[in-house]
Every structure is written in structure tokens, then in C-alpha cells.
C-alpha atoms as a PDB file:
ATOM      1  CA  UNK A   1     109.638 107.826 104.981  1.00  0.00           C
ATOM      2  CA  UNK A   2     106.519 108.153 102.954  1.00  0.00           C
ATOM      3  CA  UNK A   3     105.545 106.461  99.815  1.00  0.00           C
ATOM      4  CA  UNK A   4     102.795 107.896  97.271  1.00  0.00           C
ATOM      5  CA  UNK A   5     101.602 105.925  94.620  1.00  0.00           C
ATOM      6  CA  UNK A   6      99.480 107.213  92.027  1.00  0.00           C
ATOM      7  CA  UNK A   7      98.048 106.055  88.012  1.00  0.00           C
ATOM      8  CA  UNK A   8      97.175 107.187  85.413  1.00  0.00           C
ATOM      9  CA  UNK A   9      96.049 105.959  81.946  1.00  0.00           C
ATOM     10  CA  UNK A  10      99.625 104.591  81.107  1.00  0.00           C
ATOM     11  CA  UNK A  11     101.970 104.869  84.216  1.00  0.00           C
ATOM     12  CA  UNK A  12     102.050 103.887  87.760  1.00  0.00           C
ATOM     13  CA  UNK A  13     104.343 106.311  89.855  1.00  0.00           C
ATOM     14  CA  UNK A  14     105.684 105.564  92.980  1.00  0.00           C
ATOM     15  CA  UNK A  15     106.910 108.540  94.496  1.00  0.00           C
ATOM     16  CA  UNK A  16     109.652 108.520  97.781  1.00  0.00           C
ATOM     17  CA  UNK A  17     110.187 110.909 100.467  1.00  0.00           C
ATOM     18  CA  UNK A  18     112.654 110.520 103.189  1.00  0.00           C
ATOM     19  CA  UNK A  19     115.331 107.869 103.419  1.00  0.00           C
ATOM     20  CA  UNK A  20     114.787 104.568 102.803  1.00  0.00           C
ATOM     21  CA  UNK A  21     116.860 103.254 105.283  1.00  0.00           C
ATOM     22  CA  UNK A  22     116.492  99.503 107.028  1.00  0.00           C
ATOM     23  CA  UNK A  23     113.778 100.983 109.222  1.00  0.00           C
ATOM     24  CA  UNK A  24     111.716 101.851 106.648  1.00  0.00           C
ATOM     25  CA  UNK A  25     112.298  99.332 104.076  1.00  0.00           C
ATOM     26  CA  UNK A  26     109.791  97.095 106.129  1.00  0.00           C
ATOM     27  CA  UNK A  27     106.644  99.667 106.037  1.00  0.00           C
ATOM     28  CA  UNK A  28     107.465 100.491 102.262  1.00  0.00           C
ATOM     29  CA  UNK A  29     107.604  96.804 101.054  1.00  0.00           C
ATOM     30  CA  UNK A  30     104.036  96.651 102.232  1.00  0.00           C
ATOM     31  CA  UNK A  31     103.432 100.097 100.478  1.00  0.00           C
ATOM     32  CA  UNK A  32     104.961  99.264  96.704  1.00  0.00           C
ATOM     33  CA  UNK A  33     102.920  96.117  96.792  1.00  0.00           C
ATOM     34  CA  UNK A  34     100.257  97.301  94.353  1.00  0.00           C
ATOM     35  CA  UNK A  35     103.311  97.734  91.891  1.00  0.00           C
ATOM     36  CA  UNK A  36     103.692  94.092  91.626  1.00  0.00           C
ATOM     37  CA  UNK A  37     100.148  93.677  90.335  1.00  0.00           C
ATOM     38  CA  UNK A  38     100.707  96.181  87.553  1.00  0.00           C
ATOM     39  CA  UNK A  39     100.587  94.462  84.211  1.00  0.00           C
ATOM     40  CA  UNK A  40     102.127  96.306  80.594  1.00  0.00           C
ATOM     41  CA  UNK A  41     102.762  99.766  82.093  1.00  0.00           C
ATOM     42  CA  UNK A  42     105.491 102.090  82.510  1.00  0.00           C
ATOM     43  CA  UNK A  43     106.360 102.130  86.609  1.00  0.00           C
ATOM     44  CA  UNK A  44     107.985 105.384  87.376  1.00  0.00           C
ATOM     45  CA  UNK A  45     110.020 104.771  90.489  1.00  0.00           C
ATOM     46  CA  UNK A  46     110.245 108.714  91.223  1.00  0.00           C
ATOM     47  CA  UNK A  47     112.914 109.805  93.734  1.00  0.00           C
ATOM     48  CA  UNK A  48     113.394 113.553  93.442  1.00  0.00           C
ATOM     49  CA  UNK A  49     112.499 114.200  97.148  1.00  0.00           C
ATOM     50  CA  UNK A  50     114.440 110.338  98.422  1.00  0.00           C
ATOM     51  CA  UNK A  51     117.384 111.301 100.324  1.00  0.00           C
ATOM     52  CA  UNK A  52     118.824 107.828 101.070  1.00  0.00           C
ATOM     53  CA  UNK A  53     118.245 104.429  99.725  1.00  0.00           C
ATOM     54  CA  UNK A  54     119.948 101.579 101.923  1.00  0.00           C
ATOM     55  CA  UNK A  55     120.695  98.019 100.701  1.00  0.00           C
ATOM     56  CA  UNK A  56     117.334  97.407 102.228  1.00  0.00           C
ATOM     57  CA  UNK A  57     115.971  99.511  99.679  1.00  0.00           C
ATOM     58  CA  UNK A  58     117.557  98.850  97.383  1.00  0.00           C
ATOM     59  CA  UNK A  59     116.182  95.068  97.456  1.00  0.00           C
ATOM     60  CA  UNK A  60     112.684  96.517  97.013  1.00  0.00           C
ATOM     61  CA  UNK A  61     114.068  98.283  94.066  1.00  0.00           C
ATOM     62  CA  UNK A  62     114.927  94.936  92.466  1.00  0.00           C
ATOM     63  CA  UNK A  63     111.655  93.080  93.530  1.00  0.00           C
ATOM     64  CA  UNK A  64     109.725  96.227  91.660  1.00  0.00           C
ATOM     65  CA  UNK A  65     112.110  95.921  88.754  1.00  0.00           C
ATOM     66  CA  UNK A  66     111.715  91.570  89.002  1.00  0.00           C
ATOM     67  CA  UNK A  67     107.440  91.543  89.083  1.00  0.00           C
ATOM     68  CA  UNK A  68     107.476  94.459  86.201  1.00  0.00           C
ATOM     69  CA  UNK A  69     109.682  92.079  83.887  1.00  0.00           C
ATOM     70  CA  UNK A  70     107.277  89.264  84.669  1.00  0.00           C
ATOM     71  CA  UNK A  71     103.887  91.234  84.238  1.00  0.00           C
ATOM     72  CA  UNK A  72     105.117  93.047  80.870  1.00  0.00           C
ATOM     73  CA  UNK A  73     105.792  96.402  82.517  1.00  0.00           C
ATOM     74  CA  UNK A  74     108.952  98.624  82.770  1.00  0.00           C
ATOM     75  CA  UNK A  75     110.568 100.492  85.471  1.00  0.00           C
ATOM     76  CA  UNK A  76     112.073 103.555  85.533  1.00  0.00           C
ATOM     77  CA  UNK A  77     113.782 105.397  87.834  1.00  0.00           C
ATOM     78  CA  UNK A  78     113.300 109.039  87.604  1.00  0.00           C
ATOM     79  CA  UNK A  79     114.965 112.027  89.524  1.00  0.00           C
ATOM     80  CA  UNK A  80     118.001 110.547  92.030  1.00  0.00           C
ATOM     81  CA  UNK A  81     119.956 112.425  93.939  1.00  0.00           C
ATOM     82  CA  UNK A  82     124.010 112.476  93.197  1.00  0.00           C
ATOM     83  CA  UNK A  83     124.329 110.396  96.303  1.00  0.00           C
ATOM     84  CA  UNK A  84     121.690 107.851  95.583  1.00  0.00           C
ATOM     85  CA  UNK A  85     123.575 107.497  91.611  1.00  0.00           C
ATOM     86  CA  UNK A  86     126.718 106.883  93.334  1.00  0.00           C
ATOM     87  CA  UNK A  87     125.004 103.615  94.989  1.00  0.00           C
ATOM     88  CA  UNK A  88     123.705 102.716  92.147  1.00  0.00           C
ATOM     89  CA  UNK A  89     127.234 102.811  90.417  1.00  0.00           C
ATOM     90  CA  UNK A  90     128.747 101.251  93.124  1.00  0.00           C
ATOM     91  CA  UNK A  91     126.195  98.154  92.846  1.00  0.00           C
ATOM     92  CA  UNK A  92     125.775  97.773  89.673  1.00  0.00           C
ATOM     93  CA  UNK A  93     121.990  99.279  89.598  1.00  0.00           C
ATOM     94  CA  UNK A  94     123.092 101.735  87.213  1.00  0.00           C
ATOM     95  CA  UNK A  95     123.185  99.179  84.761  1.00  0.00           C
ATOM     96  CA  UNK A  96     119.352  97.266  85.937  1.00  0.00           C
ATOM     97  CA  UNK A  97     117.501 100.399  85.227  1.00  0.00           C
ATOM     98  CA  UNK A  98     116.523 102.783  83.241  1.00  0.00           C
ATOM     99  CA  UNK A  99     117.210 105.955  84.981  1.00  0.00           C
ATOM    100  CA  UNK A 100     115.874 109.510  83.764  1.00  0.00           C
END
């Protein structure tokens, strides 16, 4: 799993690669931590190369999404996979974020 996070003048994007599975979840909390920090910008959660998202994962989907709401930012989630949607059906992240 690899995380990538770069800015620019308006957006913060946090781009995943791999599968975010329990494993991983630990080493990527520690990665998306700068994200919490970002104040009034658009956080682009991009997952066009993510192959899996556990519940794990998902969790550090929802602390992203809680810290943005609290420091003026938004998050969207750019680029998932038709496996990754059907998660976010299933649990109700459909309806949390903005997905593009």
C-alpha cells in the first residue's frame, strides 16, 4: 500500500495505491495525518489505482472526512473502483461523501 499526498494552491490530494486492507490501515493512518491539519481546502481522497478498502480503511476515510468538517475543508472522493462503490453502498459511505 502506498499513500502520496501532494498540494497545491487550493487542494490537498491524497492519492492510494494497493489495498487498504487491516495491515495497512496502521502505516496509512500515520501517512493521511497531514490531512487533518488542512484548514478551508478541497481534500481529494483519489482512489483510481486503490484496489481494496477494508473496514479498517474505511475508518480512516471517516476520520479524514470528521477533521475536514471541523477545519472548514471538504472531502472528496475521486476515481473508485466498482468494487470499492459497492462498499460504500453497502455502508452507507455513499451517502458521507462526495464522490466524483
Amino acid at each position: 500500500m502506498k499513500t502520496t499526498i501532494t498540494t497545491t494552491e487550493n487542494q490537498v490530494i491524497a492519492k492510494f495505491t494497493g489495498r487498504l486492507d487491516t495491515a495497512a490501515a496502521v502505516t496509512v493512518a500515520e501517512e493521511v495525518k497531514p490531512l487533518f491539519e488542512v484548514i478551508g481546502k478541497e481534500i481529494i481522497l483519489d482512489c483510481s489505482e486503490l484496489e481494496y478498502i477494508s473496514s479498517s480503511g474505511l475508518r480512516i476515510f471517516l476520520s479524514i472526512r470528521k477533521e475536514a468538517a471541523a477545519h472548514s475543508s471538504k472531502v472528496i472522493v475521486r476515481s473508485i473502483n466498482a468494487d470499492i462503490r459497492q462498499v460504500f453502498v453497502m455502508t452507507g459511505f455513499i451517502s458521507l461523501f462526495e464522490i466524483q
